[in-house]
PDB file of N, CA and C in Angstrom:
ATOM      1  N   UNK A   1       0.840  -1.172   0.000  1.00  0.00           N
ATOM      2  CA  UNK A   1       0.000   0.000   0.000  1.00  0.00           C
ATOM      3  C   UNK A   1       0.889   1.241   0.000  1.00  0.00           C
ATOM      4  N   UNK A   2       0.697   1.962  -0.706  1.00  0.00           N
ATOM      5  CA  UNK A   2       1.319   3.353  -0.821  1.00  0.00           C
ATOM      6  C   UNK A   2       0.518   4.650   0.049  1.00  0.00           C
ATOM      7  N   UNK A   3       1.507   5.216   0.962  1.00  0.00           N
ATOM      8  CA  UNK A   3       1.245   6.071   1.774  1.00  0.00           C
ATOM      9  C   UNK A   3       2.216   6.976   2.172  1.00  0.00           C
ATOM     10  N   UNK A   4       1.570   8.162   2.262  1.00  0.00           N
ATOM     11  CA  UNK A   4       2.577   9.399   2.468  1.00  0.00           C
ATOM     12  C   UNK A   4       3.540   9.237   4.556  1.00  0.00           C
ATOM     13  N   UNK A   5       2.800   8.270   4.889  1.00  0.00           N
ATOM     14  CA  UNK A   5       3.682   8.358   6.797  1.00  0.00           C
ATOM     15  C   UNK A   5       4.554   7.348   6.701  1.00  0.00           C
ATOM     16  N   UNK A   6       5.843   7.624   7.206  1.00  0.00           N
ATOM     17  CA  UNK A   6       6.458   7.293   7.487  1.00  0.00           C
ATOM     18  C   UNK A   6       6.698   6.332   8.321  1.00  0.00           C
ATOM     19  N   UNK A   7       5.998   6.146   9.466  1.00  0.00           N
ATOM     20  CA  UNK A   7       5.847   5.201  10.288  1.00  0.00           C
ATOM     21  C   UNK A   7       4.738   4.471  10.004  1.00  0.00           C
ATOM     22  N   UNK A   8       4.233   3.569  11.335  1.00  0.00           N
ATOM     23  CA  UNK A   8       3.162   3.109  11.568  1.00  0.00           C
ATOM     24  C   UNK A   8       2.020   3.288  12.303  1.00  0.00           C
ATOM     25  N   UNK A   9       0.946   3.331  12.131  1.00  0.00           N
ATOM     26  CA  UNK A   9      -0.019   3.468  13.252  1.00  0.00           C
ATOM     27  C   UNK A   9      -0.310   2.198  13.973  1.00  0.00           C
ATOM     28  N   UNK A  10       0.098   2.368  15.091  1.00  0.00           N
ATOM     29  CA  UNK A  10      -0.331   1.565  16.304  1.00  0.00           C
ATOM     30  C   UNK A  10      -1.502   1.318  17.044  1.00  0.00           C
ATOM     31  N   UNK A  11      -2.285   0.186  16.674  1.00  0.00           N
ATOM     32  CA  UNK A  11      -3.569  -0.193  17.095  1.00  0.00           C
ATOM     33  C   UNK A  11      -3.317  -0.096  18.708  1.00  0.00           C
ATOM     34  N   UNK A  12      -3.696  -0.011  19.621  1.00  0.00           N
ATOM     35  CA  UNK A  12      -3.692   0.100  20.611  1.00  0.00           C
ATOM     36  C   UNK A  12      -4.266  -0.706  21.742  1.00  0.00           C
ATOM     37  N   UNK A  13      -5.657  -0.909  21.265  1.00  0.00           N
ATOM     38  CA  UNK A  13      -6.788  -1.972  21.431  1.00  0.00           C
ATOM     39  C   UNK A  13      -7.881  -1.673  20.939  1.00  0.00           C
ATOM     40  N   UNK A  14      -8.538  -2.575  20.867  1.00  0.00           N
ATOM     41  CA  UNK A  14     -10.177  -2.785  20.582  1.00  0.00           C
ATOM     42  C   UNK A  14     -10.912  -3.416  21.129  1.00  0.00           C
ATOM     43  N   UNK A  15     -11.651  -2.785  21.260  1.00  0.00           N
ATOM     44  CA  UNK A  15     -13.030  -2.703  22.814  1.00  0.00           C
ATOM     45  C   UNK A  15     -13.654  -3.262  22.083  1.00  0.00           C
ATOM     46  N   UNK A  16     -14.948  -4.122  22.769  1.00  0.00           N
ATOM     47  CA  UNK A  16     -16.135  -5.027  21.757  1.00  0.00           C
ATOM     48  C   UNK A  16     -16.810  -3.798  22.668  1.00  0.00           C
ATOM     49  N   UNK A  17     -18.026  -3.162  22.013  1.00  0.00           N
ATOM     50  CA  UNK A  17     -19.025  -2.672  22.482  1.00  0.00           C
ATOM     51  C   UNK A  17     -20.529  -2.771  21.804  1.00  0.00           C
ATOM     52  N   UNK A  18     -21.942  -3.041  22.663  1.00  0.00           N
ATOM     53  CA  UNK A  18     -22.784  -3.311  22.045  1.00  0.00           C
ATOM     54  C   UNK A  18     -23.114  -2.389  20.459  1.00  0.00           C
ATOM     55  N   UNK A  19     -22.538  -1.293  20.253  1.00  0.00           N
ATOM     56  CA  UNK A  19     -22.643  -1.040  19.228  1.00  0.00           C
ATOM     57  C   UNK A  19     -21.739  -0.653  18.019  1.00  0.00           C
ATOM     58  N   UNK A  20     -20.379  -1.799  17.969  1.00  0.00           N
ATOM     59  CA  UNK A  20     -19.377  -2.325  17.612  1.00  0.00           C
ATOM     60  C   UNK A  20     -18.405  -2.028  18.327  1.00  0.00           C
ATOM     61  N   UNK A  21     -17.288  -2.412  17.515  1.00  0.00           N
ATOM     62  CA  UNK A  21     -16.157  -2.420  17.920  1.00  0.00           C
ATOM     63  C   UNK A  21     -15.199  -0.579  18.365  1.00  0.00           C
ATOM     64  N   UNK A  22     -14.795  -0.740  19.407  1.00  0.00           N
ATOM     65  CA  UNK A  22     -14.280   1.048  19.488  1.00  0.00           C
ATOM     66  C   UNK A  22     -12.708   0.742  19.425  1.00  0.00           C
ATOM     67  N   UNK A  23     -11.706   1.863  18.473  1.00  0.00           N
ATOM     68  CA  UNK A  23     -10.343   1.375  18.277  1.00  0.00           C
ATOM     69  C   UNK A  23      -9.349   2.250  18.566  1.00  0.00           C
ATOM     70  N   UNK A  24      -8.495   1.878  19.477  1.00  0.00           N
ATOM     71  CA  UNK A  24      -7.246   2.977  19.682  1.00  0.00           C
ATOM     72  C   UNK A  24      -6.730   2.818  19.359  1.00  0.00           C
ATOM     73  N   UNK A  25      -5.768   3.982  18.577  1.00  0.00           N
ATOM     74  CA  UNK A  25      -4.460   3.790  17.424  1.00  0.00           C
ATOM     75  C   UNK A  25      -3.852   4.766  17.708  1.00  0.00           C
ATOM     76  N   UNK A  26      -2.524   4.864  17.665  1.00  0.00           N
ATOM     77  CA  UNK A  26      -1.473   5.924  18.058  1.00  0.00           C
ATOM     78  C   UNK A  26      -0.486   6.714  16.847  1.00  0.00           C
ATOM     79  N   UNK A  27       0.232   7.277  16.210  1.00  0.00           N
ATOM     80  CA  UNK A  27       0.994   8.027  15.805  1.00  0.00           C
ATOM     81  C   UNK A  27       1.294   8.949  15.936  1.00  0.00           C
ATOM     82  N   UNK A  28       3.061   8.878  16.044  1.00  0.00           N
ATOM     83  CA  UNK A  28       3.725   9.783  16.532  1.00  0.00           C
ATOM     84  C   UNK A  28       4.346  10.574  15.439  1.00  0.00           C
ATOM     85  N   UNK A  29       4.258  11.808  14.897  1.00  0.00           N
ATOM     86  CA  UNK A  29       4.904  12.582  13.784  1.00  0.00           C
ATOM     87  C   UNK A  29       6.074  13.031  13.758  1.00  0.00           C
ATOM     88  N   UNK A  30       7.091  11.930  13.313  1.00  0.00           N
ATOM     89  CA  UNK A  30       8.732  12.090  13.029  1.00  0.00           C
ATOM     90  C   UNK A  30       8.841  13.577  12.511  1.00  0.00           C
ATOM     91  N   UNK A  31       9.996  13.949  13.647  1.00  0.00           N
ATOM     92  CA  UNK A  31      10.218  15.284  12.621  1.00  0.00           C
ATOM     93  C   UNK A  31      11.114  15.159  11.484  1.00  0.00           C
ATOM     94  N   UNK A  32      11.296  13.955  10.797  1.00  0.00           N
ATOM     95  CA  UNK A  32      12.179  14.108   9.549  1.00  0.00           C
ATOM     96  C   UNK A  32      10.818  13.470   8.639  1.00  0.00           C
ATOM     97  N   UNK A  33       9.914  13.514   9.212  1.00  0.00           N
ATOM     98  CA  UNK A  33       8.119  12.655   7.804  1.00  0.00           C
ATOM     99  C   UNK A  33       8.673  13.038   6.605  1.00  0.00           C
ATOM    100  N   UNK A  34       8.935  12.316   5.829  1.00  0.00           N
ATOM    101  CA  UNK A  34       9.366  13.210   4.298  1.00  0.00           C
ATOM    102  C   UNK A  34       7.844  13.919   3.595  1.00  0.00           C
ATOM    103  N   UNK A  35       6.754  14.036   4.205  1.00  0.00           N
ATOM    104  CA  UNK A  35       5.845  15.344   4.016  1.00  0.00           C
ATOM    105  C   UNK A  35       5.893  16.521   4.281  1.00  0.00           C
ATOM    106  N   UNK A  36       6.595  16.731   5.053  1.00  0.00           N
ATOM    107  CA  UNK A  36       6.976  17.666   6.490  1.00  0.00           C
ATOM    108  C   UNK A  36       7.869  18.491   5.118  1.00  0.00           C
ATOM    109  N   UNK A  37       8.560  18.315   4.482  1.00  0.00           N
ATOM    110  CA  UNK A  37       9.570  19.175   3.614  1.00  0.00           C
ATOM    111  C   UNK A  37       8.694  20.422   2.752  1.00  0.00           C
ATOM    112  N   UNK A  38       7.659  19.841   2.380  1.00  0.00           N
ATOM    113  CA  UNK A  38       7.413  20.683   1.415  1.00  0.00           C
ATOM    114  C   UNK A  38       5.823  21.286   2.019  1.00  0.00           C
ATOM    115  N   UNK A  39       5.662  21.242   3.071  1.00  0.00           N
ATOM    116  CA  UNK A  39       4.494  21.590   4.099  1.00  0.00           C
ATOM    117  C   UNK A  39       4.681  22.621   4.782  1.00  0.00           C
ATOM    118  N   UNK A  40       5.283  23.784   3.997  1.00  0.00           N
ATOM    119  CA  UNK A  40       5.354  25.191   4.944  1.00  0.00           C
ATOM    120  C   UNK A  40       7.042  25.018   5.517  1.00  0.00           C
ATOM    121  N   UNK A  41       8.056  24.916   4.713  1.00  0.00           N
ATOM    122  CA  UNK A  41       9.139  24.763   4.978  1.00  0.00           C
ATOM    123  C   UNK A  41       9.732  24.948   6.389  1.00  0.00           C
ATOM    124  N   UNK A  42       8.991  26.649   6.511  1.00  0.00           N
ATOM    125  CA  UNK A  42       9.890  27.228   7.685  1.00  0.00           C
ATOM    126  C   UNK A  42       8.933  27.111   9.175  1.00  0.00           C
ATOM    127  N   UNK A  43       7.579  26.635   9.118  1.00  0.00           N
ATOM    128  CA  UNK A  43       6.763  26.480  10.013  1.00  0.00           C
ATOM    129  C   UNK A  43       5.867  24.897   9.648  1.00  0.00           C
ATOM    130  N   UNK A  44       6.739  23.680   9.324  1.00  0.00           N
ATOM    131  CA  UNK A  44       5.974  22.280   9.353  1.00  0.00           C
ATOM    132  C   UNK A  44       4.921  22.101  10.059  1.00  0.00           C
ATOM    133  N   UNK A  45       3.913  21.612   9.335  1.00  0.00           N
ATOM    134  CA  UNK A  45       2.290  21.165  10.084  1.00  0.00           C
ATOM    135  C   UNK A  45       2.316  20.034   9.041  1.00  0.00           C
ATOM    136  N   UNK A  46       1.942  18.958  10.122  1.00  0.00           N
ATOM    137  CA  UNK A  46       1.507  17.711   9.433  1.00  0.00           C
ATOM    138  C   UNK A  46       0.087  17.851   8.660  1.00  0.00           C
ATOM    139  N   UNK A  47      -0.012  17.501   7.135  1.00  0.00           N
ATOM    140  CA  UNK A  47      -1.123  17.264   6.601  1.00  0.00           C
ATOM    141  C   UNK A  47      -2.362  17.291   6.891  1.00  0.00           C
ATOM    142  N   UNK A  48      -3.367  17.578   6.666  1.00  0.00           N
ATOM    143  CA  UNK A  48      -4.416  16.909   7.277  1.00  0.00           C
ATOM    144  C   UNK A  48      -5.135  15.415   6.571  1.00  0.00           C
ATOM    145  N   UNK A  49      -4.700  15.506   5.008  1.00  0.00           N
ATOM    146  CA  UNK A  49      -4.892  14.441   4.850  1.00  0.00           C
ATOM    147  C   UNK A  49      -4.369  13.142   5.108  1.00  0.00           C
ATOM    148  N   UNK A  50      -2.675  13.507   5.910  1.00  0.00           N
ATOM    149  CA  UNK A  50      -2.216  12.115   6.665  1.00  0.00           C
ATOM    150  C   UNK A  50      -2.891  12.160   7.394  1.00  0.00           C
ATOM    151  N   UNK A  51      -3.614  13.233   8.398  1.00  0.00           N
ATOM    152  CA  UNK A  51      -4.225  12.723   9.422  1.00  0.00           C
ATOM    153  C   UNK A  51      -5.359  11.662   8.933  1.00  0.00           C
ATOM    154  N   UNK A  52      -6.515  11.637   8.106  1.00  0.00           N
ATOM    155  CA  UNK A  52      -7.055  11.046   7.719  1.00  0.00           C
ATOM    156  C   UNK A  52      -6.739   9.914   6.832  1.00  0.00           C
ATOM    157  N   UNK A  53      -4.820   9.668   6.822  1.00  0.00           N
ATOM    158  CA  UNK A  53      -5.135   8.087   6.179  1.00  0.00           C
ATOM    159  C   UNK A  53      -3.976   7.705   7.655  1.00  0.00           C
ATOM    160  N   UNK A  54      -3.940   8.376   8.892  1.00  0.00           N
ATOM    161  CA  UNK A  54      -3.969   7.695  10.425  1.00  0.00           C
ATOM    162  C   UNK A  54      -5.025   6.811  11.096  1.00  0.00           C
ATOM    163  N   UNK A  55      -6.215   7.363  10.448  1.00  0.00           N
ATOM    164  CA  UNK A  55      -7.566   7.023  11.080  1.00  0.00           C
ATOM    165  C   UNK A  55      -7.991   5.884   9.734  1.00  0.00           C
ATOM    166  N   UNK A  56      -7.292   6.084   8.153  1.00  0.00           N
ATOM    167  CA  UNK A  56      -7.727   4.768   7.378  1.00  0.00           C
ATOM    168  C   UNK A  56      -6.781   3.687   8.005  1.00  0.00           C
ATOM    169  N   UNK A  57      -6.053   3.881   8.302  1.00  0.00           N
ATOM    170  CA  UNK A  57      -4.659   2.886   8.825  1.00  0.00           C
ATOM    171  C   UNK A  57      -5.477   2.388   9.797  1.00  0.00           C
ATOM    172  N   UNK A  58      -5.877   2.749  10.834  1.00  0.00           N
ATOM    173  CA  UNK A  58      -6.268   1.783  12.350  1.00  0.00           C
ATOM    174  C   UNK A  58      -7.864   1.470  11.763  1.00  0.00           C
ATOM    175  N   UNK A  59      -8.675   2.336  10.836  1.00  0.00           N
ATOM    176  CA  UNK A  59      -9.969   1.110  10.749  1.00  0.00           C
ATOM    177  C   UNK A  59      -9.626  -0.220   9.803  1.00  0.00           C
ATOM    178  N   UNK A  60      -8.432  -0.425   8.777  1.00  0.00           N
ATOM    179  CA  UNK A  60      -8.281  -1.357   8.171  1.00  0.00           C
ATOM    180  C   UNK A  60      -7.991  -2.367   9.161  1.00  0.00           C
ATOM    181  N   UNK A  61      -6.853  -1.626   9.762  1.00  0.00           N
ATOM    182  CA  UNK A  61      -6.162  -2.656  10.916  1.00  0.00           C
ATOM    183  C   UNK A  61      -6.895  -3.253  11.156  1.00  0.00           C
ATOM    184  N   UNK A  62      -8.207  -3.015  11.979  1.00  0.00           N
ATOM    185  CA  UNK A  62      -9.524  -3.504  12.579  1.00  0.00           C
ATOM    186  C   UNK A  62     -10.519  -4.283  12.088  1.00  0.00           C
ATOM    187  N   UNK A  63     -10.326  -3.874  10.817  1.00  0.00           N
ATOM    188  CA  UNK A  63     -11.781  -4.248  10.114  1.00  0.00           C
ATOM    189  C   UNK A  63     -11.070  -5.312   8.410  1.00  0.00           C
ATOM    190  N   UNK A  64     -10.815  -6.476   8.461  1.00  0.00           N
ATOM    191  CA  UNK A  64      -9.667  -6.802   7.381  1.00  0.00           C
ATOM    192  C   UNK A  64     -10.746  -7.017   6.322  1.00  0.00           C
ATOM    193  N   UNK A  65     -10.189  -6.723   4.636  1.00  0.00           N
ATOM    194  CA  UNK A  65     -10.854  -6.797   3.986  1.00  0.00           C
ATOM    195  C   UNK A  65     -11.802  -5.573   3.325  1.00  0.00           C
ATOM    196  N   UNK A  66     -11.651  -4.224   4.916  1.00  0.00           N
ATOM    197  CA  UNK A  66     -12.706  -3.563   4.177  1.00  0.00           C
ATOM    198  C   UNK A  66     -11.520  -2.046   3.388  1.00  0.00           C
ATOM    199  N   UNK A  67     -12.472  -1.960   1.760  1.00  0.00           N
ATOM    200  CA  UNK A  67     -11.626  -0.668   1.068  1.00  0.00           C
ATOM    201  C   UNK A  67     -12.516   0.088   1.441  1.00  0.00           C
ATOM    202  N   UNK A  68     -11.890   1.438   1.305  1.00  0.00           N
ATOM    203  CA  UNK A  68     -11.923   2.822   1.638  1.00  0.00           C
ATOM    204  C   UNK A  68     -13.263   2.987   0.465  1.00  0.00           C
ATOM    205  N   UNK A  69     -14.365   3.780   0.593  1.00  0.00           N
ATOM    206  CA  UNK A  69     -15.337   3.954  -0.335  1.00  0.00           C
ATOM    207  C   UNK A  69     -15.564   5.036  -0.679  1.00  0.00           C
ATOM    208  N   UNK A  70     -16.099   5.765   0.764  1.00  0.00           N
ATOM    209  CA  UNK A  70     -15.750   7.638   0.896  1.00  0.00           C
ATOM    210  C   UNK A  70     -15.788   7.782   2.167  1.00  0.00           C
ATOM    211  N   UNK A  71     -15.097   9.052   1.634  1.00  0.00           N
ATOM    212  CA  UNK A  71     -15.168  10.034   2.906  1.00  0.00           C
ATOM    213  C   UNK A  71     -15.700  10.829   3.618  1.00  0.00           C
ATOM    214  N   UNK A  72     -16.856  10.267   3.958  1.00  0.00           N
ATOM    215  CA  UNK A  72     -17.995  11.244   4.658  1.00  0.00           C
ATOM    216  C   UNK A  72     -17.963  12.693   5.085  1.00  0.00           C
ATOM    217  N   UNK A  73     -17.132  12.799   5.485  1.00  0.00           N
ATOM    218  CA  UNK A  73     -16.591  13.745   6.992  1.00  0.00           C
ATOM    219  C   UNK A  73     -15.260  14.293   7.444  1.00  0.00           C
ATOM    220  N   UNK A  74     -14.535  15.330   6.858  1.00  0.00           N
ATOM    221  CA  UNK A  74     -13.394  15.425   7.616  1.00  0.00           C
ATOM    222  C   UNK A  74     -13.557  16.655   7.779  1.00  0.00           C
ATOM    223  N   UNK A  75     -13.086  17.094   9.341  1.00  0.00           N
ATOM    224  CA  UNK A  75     -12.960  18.597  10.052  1.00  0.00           C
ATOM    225  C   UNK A  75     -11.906  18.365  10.393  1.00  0.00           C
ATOM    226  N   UNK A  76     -10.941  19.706  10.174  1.00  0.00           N
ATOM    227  CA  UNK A  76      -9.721  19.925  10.839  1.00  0.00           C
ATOM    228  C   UNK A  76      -9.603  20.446  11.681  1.00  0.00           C
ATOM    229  N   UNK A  77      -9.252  20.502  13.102  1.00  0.00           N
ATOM    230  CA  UNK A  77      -9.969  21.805  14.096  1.00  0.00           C
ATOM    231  C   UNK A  77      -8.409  22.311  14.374  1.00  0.00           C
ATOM    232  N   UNK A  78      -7.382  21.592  14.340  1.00  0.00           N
ATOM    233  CA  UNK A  78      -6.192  22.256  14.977  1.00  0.00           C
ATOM    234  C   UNK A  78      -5.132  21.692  14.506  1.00  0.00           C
ATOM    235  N   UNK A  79      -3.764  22.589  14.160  1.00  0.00           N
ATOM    236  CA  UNK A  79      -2.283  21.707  13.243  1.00  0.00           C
ATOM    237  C   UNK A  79      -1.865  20.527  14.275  1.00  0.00           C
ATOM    238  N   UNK A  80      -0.975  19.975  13.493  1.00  0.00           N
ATOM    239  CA  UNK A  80      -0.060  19.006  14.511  1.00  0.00           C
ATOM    240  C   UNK A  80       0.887  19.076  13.473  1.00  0.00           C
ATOM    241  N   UNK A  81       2.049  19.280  14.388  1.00  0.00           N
ATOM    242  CA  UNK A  81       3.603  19.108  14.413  1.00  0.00           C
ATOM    243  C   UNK A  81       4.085  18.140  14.746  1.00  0.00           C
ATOM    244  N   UNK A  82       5.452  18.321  14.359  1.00  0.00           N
ATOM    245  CA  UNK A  82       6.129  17.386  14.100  1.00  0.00           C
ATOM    246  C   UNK A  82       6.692  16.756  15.700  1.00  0.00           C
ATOM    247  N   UNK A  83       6.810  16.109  15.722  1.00  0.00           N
ATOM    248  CA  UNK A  83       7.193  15.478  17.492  1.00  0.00           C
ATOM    249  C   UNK A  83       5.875  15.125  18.370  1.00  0.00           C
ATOM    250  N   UNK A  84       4.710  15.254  17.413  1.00  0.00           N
ATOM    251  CA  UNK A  84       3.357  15.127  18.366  1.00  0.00           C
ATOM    252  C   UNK A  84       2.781  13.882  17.865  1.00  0.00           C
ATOM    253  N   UNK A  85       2.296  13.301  19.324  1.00  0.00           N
ATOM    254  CA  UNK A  85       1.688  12.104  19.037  1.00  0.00           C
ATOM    255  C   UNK A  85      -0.079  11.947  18.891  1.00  0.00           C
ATOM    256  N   UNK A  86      -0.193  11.647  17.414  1.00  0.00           N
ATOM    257  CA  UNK A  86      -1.602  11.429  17.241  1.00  0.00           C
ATOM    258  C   UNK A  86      -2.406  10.433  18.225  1.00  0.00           C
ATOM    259  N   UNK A  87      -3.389  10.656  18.676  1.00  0.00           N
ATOM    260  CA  UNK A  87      -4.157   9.692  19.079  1.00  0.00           C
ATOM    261  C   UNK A  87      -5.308   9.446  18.508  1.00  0.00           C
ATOM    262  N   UNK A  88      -6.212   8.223  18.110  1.00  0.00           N
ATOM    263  CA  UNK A  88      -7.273   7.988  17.584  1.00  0.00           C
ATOM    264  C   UNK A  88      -8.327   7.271  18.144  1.00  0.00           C
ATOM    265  N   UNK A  89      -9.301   7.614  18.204  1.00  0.00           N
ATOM    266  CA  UNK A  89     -10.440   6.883  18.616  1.00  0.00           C
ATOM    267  C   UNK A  89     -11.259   6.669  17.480  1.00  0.00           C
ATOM    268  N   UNK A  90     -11.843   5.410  17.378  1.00  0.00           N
ATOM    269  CA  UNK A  90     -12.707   4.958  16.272  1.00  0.00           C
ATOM    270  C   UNK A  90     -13.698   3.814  16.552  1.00  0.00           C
ATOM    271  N   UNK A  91     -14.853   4.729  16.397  1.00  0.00           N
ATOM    272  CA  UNK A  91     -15.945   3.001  16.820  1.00  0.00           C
ATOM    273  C   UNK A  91     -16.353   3.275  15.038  1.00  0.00           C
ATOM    274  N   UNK A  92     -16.922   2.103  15.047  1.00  0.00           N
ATOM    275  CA  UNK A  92     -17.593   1.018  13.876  1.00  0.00           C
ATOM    276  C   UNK A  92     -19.162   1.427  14.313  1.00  0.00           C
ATOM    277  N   UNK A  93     -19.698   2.323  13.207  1.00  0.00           N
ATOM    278  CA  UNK A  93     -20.887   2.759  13.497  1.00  0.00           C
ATOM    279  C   UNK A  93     -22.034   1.527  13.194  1.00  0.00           C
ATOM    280  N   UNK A  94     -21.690   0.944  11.936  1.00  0.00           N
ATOM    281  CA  UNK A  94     -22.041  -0.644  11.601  1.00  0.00           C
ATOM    282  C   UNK A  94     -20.815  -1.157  10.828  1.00  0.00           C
ATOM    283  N   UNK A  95     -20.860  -2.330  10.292  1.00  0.00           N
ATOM    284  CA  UNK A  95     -19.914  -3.494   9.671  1.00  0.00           C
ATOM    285  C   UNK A  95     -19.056  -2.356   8.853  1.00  0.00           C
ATOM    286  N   UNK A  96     -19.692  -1.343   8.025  1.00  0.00           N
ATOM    287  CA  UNK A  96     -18.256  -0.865   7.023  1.00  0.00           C
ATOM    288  C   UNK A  96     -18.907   0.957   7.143  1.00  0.00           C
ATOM    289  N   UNK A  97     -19.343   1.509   8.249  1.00  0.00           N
ATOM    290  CA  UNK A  97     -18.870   3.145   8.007  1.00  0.00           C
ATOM    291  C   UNK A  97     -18.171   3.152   9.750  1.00  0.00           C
ATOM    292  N   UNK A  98     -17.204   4.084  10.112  1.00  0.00           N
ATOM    293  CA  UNK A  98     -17.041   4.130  11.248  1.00  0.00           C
ATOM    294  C   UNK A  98     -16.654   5.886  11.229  1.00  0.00           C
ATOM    295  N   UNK A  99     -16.752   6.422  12.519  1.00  0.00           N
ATOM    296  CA  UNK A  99     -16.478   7.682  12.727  1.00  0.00           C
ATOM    297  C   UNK A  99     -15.313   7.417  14.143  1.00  0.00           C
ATOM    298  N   UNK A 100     -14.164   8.948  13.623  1.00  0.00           N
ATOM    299  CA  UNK A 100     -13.095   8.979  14.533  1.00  0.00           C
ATOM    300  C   UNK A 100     -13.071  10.239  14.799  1.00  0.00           C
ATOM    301  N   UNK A 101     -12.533  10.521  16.673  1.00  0.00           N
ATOM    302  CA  UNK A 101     -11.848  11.276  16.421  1.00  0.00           C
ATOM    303  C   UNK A 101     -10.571  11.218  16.859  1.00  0.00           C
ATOM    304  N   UNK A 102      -9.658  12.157  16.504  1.00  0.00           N
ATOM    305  CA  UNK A 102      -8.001  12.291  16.405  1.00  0.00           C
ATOM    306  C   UNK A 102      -7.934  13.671  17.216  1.00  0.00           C
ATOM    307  N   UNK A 103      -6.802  13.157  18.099  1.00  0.00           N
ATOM    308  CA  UNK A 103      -6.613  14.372  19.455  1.00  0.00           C
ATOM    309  C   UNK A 103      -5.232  14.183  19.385  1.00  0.00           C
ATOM    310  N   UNK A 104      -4.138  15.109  20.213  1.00  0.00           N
ATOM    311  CA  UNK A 104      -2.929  15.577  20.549  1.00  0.00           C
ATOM    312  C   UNK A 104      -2.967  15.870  21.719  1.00  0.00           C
ATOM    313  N   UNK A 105      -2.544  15.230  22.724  1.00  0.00           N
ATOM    314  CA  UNK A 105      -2.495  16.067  24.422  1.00  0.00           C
ATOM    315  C   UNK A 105      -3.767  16.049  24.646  1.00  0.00           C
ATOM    316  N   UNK A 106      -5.177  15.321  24.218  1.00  0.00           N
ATOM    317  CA  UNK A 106      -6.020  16.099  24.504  1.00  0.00           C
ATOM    318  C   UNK A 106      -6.943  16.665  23.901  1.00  0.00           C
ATOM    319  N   UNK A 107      -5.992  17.532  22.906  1.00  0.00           N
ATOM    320  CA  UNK A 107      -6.620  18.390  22.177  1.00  0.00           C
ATOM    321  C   UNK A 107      -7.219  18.271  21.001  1.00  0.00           C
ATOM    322  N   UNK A 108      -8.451  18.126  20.852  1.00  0.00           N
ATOM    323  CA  UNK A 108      -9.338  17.765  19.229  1.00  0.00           C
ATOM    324  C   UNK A 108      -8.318  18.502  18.288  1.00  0.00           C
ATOM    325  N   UNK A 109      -7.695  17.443  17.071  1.00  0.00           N
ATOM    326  CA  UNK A 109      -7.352  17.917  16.506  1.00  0.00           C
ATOM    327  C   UNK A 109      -8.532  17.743  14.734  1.00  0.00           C
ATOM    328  N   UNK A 110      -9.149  16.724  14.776  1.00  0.00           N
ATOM    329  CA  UNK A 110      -9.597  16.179  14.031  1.00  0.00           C
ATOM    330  C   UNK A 110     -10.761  15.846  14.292  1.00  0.00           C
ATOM    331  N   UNK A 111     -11.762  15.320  13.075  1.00  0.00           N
ATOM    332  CA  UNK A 111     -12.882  14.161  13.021  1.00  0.00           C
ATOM    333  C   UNK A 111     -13.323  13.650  11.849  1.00  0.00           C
ATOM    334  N   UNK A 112     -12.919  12.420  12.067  1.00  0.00           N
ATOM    335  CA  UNK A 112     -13.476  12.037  10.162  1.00  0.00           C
ATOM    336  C   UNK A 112     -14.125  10.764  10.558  1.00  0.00           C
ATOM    337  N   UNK A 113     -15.442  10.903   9.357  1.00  0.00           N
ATOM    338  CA  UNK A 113     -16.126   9.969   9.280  1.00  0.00           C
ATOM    339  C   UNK A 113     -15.644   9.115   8.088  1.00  0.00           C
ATOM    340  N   UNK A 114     -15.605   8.067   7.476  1.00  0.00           N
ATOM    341  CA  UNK A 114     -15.405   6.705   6.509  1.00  0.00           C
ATOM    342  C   UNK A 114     -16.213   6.000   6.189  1.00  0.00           C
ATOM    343  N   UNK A 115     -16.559   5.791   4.935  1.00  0.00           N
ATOM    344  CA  UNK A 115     -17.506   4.888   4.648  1.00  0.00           C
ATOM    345  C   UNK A 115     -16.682   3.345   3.770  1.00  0.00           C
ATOM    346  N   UNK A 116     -16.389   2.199   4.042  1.00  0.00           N
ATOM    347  CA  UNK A 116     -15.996   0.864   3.631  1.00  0.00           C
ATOM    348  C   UNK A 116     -16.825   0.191   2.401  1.00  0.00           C
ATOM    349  N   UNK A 117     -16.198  -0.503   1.959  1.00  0.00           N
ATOM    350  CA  UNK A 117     -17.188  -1.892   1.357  1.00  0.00           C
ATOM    351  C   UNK A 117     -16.247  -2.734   1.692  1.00  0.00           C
ATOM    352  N   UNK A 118     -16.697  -3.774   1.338  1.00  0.00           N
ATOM    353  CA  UNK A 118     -16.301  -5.529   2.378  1.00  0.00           C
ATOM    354  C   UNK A 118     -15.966  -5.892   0.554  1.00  0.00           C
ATOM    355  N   UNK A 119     -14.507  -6.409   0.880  1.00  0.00           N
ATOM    356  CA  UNK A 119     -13.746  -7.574  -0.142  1.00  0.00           C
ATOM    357  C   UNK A 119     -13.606  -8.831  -0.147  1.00  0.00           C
ATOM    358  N   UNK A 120     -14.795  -9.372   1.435  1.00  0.00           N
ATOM    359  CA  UNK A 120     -14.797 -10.667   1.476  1.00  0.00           C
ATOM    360  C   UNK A 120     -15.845 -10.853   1.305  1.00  0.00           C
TER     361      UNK A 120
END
């Protein structure tokens, strides 16, 4: 799979809850991301669309089999830099749409919704 991060996103766990599955995933933004270069040279802010293939990374993780269909939903509420660790939350609204959100310290940085189809 071809992707602009450098690292990996780290599933964290996954909760069974009566109204699916809820998923924690982690990434941390290397300050050498080879995105980071051409992203405001002299003041780097991570993407927002890596942020949103952070949150495709941990629902695949979760959910095997399902492709990306659309993208319902993405709000950006705040940058993230380089040395900051993404955090993700993601429940499974049913079998293939799920909604996340993505925080820093805390701080809402994000929210994107996803819609799947199933390859099995």
């Amino acid at each position: 799979m071809t992707t602009p991060l450098a690292g990996e996103v780290v599933v964290t766990a996954v909760t069974p809850t009566p109204d699916g599955p809820v998923v924690t995933a982690r990434y941390t933004v290397a300050p050498d991301e080879p995105v980071l270069a051409g992203h405001y040279r002299a003041f780097p802010i991570f993407p927002g669309v890596c942020l949103v293939e952070c949150v495709h990374r941990a629902a695949v993780a979760s959910s095997p089999g399902a492709v990306l269909s659309t993208m319902d939903s993405v709000r950006l509420l705040a940058p993230v830099f380089p040395g900051d660790t993404v955090d993700i939350t993601l429940s499974w609204r049913d079998s293939l749409s799920c909604k996340a959100s993505v925080a820093v310290d805390s701080r809402a940085v994000a929210s994107v919704a996803l819609t799947y189809r199933s390859t099995l």
